[in-house]
PDB file of N, CA and C in Angstrom:
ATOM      1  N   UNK A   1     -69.817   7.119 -91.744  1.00  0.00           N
ATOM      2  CA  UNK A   1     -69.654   7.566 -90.370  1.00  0.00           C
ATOM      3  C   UNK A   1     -68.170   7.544 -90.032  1.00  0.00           C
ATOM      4  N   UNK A   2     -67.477   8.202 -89.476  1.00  0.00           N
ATOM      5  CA  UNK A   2     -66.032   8.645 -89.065  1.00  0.00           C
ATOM      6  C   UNK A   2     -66.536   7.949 -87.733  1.00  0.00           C
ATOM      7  N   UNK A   3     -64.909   7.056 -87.727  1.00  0.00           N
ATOM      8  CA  UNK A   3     -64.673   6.735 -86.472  1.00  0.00           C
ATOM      9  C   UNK A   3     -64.106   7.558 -85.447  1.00  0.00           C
ATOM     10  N   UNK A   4     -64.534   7.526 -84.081  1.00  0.00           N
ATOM     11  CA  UNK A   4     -63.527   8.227 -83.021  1.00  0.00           C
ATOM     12  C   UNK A   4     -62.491   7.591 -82.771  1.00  0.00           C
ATOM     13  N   UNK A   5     -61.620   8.412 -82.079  1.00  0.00           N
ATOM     14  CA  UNK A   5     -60.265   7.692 -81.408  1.00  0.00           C
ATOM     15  C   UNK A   5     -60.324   6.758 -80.837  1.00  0.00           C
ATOM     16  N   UNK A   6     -60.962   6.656 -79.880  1.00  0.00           N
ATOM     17  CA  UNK A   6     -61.434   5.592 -79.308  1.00  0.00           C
ATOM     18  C   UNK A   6     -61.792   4.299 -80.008  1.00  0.00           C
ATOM     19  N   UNK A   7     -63.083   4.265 -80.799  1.00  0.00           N
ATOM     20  CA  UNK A   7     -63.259   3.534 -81.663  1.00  0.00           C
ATOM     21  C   UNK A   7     -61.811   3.103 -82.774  1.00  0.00           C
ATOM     22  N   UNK A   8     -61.065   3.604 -83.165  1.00  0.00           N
ATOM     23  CA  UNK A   8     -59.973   3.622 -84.078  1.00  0.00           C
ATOM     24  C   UNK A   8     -59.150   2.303 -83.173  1.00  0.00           C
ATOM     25  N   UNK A   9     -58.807   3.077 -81.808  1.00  0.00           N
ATOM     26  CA  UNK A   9     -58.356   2.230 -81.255  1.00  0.00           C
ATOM     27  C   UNK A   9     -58.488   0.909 -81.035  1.00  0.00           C
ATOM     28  N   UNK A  10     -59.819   0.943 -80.713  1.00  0.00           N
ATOM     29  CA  UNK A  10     -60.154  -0.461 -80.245  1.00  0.00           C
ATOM     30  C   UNK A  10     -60.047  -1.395 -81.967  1.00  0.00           C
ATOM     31  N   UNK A  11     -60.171  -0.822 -82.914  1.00  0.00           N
ATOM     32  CA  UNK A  11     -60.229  -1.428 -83.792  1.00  0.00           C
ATOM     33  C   UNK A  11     -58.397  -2.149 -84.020  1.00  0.00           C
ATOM     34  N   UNK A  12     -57.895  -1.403 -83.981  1.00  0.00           N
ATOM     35  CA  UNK A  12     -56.246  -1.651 -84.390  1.00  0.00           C
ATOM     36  C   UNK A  12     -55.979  -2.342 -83.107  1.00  0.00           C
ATOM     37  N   UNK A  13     -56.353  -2.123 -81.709  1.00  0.00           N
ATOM     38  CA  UNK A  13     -55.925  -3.594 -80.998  1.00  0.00           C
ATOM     39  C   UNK A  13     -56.421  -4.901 -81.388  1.00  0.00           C
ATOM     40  N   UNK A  14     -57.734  -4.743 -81.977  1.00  0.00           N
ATOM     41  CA  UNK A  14     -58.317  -6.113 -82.574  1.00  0.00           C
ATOM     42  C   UNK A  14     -57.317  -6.667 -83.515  1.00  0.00           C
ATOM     43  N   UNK A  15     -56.824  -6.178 -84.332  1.00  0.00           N
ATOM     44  CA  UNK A  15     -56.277  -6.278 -85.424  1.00  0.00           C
ATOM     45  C   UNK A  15     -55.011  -6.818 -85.055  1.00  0.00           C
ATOM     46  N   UNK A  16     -54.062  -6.281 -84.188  1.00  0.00           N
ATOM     47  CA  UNK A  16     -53.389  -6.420 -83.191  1.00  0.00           C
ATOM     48  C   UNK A  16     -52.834  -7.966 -82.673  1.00  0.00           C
ATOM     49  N   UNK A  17     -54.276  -8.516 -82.588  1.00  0.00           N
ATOM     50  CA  UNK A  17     -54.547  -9.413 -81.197  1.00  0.00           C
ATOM     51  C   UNK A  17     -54.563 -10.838 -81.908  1.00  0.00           C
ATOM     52  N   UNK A  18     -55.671 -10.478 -83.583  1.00  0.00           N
ATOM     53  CA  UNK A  18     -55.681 -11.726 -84.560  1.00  0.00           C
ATOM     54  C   UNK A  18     -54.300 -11.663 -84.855  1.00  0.00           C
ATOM     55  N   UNK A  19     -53.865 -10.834 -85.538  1.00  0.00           N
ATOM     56  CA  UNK A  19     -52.570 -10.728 -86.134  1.00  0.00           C
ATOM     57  C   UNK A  19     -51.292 -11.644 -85.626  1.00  0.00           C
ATOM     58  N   UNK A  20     -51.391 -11.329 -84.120  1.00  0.00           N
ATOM     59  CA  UNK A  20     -50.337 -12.473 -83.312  1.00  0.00           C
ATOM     60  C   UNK A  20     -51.062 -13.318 -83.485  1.00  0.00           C
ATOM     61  N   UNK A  21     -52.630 -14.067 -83.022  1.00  0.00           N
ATOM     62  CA  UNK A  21     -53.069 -15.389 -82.438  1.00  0.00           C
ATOM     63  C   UNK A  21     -52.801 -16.177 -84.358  1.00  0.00           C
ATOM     64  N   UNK A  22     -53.159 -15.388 -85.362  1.00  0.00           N
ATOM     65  CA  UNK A  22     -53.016 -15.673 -87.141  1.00  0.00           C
ATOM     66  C   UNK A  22     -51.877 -15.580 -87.688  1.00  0.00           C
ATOM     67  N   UNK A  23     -51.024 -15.599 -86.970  1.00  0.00           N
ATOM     68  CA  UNK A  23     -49.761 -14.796 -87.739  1.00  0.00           C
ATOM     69  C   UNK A  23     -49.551 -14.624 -89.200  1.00  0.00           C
ATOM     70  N   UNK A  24     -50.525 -12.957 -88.769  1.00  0.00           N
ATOM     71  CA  UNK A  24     -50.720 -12.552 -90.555  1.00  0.00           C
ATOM     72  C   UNK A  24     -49.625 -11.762 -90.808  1.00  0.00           C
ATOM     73  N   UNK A  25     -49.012 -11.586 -92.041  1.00  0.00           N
ATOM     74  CA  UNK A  25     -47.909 -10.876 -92.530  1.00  0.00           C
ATOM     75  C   UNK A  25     -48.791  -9.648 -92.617  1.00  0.00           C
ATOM     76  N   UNK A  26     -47.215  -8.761 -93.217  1.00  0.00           N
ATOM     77  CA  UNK A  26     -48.104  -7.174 -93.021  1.00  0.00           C
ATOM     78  C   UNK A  26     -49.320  -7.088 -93.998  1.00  0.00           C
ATOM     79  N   UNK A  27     -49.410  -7.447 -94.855  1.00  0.00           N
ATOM     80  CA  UNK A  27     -50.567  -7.533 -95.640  1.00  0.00           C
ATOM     81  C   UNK A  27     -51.584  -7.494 -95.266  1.00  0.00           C
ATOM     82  N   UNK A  28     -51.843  -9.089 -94.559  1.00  0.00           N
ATOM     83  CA  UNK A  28     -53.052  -9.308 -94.460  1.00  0.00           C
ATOM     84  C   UNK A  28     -53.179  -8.284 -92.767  1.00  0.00           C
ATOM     85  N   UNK A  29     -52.392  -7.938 -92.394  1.00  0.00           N
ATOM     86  CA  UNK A  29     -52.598  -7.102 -91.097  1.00  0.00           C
ATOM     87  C   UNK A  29     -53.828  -6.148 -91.822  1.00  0.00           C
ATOM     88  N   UNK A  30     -53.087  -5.187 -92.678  1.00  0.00           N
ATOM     89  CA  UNK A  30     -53.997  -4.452 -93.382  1.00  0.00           C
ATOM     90  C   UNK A  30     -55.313  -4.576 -93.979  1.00  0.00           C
ATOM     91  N   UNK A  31     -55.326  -5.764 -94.472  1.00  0.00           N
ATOM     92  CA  UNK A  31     -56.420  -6.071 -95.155  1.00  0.00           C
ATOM     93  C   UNK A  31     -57.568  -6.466 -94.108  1.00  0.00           C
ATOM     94  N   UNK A  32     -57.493  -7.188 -92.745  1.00  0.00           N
ATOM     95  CA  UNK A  32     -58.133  -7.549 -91.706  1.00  0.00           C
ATOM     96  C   UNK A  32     -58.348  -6.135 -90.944  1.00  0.00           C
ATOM     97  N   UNK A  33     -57.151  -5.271 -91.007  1.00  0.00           N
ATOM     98  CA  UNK A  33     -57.712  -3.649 -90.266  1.00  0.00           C
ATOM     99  C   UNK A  33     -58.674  -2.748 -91.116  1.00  0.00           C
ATOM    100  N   UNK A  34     -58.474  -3.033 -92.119  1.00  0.00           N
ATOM    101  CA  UNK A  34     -59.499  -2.051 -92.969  1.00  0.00           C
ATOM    102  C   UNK A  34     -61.107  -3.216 -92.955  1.00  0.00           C
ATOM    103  N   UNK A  35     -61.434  -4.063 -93.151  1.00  0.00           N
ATOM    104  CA  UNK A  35     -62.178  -4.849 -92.872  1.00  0.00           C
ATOM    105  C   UNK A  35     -63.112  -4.579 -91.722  1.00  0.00           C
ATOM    106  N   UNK A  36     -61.856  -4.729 -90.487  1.00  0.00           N
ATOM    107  CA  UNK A  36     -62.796  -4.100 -89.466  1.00  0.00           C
ATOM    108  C   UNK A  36     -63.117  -2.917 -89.100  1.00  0.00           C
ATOM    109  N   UNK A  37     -62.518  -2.169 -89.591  1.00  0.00           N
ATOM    110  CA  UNK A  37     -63.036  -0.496 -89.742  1.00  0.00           C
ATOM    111  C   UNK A  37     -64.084  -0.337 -91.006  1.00  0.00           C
ATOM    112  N   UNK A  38     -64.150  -0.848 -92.060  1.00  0.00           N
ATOM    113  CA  UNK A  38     -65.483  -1.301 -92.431  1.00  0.00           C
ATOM    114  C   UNK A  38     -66.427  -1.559 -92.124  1.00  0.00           C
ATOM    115  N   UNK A  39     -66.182  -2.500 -91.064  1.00  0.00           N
ATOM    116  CA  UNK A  39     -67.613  -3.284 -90.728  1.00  0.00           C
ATOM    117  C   UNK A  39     -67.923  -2.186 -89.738  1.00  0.00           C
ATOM    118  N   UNK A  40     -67.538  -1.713 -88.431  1.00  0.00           N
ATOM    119  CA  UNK A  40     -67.900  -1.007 -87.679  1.00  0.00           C
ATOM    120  C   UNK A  40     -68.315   0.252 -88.082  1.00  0.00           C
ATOM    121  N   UNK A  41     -67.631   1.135 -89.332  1.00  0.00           N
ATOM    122  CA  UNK A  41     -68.778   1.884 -89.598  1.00  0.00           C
ATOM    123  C   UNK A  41     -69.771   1.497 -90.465  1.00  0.00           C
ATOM    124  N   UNK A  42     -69.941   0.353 -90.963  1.00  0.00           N
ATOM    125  CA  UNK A  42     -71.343   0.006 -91.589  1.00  0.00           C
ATOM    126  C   UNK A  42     -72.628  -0.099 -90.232  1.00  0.00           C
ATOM    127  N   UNK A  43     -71.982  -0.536 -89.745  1.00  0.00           N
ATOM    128  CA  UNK A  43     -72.540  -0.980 -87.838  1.00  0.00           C
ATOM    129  C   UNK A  43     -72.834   0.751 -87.303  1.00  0.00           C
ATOM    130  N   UNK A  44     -72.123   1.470 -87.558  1.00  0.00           N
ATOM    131  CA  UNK A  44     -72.522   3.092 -86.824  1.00  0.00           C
ATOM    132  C   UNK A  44     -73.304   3.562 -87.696  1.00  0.00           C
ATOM    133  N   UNK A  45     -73.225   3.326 -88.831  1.00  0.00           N
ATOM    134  CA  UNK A  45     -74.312   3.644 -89.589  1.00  0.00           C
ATOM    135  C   UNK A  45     -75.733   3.484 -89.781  1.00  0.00           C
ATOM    136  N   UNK A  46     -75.936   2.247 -89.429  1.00  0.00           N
ATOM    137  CA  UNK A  46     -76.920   1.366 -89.365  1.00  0.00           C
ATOM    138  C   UNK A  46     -77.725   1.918 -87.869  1.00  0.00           C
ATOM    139  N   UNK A  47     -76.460   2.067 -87.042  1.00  0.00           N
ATOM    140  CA  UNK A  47     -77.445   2.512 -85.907  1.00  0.00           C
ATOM    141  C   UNK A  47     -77.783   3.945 -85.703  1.00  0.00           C
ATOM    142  N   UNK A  48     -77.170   4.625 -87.035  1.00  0.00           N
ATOM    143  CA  UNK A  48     -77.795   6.137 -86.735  1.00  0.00           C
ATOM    144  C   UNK A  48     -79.270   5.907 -87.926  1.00  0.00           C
ATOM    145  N   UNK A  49     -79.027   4.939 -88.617  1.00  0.00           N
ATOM    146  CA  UNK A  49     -80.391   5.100 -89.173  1.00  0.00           C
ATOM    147  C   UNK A  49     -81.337   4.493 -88.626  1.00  0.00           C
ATOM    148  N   UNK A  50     -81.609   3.519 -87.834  1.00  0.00           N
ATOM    149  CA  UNK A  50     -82.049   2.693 -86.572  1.00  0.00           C
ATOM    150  C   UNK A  50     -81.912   3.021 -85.373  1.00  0.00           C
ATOM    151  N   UNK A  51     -82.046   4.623 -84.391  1.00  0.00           N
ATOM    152  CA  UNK A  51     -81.546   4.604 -83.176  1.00  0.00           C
ATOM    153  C   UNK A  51     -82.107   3.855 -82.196  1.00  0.00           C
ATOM    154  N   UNK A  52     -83.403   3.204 -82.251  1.00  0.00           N
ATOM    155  CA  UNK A  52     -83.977   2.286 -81.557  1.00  0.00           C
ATOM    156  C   UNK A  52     -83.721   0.763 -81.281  1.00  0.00           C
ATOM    157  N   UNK A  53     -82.845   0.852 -82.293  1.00  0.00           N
ATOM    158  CA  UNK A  53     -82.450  -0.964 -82.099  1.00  0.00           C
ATOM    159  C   UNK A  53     -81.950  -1.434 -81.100  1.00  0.00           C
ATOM    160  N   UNK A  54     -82.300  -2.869 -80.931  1.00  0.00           N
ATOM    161  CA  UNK A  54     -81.973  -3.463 -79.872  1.00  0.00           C
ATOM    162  C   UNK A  54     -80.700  -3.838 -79.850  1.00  0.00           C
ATOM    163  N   UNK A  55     -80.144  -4.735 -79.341  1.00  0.00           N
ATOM    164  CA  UNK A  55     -78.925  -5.490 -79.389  1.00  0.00           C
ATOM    165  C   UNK A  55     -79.183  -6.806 -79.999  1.00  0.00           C
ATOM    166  N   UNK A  56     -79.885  -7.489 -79.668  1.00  0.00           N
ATOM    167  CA  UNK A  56     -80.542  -8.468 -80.053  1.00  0.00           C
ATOM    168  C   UNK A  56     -80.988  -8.251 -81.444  1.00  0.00           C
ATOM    169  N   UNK A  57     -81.666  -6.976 -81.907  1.00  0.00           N
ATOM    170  CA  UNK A  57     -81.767  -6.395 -83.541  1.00  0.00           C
ATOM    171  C   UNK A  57     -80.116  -6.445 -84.138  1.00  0.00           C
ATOM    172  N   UNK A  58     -79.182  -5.633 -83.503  1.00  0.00           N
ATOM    173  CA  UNK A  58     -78.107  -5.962 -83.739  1.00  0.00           C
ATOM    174  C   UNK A  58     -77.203  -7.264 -84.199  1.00  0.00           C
ATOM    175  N   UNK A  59     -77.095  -7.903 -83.062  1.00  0.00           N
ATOM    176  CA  UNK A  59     -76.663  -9.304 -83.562  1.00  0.00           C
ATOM    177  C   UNK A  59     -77.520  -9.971 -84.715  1.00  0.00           C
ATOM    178  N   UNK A  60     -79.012  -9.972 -84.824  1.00  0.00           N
ATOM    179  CA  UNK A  60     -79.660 -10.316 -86.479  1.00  0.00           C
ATOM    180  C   UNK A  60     -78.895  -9.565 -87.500  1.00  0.00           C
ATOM    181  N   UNK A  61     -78.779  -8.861 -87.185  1.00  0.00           N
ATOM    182  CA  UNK A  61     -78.077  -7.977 -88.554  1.00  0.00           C
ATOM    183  C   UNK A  61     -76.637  -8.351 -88.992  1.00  0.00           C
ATOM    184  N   UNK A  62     -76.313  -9.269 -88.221  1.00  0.00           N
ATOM    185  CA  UNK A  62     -74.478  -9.552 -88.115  1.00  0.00           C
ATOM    186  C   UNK A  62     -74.360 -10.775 -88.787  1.00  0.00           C
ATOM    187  N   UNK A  63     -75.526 -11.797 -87.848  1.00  0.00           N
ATOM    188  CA  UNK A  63     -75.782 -12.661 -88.510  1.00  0.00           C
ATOM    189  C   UNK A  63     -76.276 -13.201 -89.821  1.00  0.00           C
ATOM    190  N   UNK A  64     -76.907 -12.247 -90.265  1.00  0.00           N
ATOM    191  CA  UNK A  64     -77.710 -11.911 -91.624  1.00  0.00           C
ATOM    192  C   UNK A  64     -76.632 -11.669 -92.696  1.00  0.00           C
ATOM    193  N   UNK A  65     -74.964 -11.057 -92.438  1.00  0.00           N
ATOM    194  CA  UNK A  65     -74.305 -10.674 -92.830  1.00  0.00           C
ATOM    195  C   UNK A  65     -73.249 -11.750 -92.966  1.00  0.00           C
ATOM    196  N   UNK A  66     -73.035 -12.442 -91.994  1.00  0.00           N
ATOM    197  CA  UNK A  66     -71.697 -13.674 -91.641  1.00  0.00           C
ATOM    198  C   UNK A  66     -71.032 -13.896 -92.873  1.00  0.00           C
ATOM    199  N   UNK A  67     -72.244 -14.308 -93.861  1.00  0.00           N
ATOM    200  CA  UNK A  67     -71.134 -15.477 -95.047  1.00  0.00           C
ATOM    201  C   UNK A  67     -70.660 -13.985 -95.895  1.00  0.00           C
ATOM    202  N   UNK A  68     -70.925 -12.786 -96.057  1.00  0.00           N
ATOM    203  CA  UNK A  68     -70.500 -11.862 -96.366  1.00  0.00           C
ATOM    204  C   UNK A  68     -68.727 -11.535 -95.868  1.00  0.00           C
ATOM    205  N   UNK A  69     -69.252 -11.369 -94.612  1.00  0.00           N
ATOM    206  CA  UNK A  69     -67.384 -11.185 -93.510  1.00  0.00           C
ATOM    207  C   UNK A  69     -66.870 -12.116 -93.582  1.00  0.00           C
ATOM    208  N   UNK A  70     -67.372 -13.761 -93.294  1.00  0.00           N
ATOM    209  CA  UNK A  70     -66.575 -15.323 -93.793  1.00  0.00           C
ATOM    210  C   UNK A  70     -65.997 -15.071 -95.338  1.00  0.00           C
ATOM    211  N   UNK A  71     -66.961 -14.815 -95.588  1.00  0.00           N
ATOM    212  CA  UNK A  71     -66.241 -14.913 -97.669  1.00  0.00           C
ATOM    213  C   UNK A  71     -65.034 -13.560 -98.039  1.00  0.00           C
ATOM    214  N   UNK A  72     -65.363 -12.149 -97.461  1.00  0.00           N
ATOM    215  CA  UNK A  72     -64.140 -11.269 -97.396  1.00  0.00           C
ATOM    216  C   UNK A  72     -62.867 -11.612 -97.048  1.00  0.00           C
ATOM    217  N   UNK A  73     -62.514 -12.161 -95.829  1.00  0.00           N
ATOM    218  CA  UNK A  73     -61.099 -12.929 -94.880  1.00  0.00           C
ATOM    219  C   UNK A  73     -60.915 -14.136 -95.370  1.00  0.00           C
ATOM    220  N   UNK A  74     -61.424 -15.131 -95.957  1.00  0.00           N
ATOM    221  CA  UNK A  74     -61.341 -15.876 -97.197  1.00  0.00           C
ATOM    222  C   UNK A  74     -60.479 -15.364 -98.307  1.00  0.00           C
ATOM    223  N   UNK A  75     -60.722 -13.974 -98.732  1.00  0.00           N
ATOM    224  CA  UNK A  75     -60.276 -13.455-100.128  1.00  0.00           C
ATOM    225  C   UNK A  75     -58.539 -13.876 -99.160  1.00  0.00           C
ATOM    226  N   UNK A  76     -58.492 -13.767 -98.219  1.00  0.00           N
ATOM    227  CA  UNK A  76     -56.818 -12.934 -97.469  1.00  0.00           C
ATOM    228  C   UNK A  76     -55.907 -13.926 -96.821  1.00  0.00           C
ATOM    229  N   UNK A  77     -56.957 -14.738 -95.945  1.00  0.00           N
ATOM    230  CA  UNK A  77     -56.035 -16.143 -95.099  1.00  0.00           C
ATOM    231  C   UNK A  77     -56.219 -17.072 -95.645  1.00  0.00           C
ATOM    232  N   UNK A  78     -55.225 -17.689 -95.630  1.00  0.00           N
ATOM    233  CA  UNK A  78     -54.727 -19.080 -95.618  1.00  0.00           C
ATOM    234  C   UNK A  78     -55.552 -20.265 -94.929  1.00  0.00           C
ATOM    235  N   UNK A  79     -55.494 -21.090 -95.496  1.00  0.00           N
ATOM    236  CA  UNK A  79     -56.246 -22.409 -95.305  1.00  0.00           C
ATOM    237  C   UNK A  79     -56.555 -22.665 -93.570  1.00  0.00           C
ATOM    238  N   UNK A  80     -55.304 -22.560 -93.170  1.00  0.00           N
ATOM    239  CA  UNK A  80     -54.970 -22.799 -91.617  1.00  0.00           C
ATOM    240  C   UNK A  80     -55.510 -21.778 -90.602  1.00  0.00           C
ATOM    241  N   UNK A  81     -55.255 -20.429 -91.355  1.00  0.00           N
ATOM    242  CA  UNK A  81     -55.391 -19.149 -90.509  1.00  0.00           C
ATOM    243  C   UNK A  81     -57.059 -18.752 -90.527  1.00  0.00           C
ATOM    244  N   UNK A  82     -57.690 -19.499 -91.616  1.00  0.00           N
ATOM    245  CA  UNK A  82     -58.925 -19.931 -91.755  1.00  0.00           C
ATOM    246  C   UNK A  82     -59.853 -20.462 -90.491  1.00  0.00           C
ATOM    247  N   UNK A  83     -59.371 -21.841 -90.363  1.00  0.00           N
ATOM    248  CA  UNK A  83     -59.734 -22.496 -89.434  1.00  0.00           C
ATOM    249  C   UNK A  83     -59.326 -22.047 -87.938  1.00  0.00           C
ATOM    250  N   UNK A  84     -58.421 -21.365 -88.419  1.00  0.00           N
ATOM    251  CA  UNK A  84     -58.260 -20.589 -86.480  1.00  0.00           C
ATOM    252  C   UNK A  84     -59.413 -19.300 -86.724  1.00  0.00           C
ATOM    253  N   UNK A  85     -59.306 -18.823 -87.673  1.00  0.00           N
ATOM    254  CA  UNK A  85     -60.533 -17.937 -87.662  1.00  0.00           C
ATOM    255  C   UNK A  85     -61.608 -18.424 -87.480  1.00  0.00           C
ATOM    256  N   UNK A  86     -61.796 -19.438 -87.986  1.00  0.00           N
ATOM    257  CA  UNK A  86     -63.794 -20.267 -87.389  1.00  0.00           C
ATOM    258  C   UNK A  86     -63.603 -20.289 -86.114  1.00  0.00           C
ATOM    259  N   UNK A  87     -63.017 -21.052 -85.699  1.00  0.00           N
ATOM    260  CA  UNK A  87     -62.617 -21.300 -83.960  1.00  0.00           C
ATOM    261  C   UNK A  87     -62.684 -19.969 -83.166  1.00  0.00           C
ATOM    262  N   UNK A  88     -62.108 -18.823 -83.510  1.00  0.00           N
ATOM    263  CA  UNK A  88     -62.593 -17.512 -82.803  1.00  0.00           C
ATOM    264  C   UNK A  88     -63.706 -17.126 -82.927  1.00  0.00           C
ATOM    265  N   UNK A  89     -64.496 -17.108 -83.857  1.00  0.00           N
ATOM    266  CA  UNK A  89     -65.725 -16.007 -84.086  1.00  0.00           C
ATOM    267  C   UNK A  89     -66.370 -17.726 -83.575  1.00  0.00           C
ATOM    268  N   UNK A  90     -66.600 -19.047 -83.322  1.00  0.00           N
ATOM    269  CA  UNK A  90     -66.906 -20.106 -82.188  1.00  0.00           C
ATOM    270  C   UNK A  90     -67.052 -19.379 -81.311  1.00  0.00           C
ATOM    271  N   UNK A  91     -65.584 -18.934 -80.295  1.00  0.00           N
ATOM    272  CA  UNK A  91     -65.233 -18.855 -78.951  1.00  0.00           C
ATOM    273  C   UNK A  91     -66.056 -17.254 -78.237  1.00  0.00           C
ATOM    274  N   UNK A  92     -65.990 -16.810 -79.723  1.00  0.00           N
ATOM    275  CA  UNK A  92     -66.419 -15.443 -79.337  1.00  0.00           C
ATOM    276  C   UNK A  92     -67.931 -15.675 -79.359  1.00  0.00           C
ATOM    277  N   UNK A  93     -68.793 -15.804 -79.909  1.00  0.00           N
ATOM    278  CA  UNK A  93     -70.482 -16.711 -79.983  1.00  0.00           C
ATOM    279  C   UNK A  93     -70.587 -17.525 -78.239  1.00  0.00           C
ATOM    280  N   UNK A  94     -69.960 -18.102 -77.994  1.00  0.00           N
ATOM    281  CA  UNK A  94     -69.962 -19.085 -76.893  1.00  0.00           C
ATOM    282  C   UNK A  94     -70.188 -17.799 -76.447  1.00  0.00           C
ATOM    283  N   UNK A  95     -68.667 -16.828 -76.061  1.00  0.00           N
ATOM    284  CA  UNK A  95     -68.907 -16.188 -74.652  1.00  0.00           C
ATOM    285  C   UNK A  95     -69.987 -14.550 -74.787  1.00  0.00           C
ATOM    286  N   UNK A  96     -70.276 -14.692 -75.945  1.00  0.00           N
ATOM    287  CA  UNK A  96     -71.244 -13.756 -76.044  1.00  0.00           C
ATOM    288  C   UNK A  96     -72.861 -14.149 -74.914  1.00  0.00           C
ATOM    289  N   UNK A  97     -73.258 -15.780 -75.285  1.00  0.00           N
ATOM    290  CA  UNK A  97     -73.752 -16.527 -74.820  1.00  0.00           C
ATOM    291  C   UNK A  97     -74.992 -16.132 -75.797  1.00  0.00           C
ATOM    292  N   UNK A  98     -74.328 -16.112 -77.099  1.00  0.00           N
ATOM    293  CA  UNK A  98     -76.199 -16.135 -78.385  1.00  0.00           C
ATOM    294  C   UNK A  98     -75.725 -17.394 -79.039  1.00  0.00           C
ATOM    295  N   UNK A  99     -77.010 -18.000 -79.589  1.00  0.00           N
ATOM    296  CA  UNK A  99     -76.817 -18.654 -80.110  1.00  0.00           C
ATOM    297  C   UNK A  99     -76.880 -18.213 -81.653  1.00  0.00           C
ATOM    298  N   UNK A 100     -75.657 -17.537 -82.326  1.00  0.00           N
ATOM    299  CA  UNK A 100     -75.809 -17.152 -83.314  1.00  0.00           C
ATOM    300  C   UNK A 100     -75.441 -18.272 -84.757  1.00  0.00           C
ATOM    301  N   UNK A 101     -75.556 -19.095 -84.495  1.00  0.00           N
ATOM    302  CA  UNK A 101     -75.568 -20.370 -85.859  1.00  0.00           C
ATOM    303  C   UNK A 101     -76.955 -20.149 -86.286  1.00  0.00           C
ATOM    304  N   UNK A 102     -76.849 -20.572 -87.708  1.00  0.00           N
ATOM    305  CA  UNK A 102     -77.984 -20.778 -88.544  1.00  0.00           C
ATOM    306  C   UNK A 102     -77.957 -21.902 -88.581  1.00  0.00           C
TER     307      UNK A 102
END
């Protein structure tokens, strides 16, 4: 699935946003932007073959996936930039308000 502009966008501010809070060199900038332009069209994909899904179907499917996206950004950050990464995809779960832990 081709991303839109829009979508493009929002992806490279993400990227953006870790990049300062991780301070990833240009590398791993890249390697975390293609990642998430990965995942989101695996995610547009999924929902053109699923147009009925819920959100709630959604987030199972993310979750089902985690140690997949944990073990990829693993291949890239650093020990430290690690643990600030648990702490976000935490903060981000909290304010989602799912309880997405296994």
């Amino acid at each position: 699935m081709n991303l839109t502009q829009e979508q493009r966008e929002q992806v490279v501010t993400e990227v953006k946003r870790f990049a300062t809070d991780l301070h990833l060199s240009d590398d791993q900038k890249e390697k975390l932007q293609n990642a998430f332009t990965d995942a989101r069209s695996k995610v547009g994909d999924y929902l053109q073959q699923h147009p009925g899904i819920t959100k709630a179907d959604i987030a199972k499917q993310v979750v089902s996936h985690r140690d997949q996206i944990r073990q990829r950004v693993m291949n890239f950050l650093t020990p430290d930039q690690l643990k600030m990464w648990d702490s976000e995809m935490a903060k981000a779960k909290e304010f989602l308000g799912q309880n997405l832990s296994a």
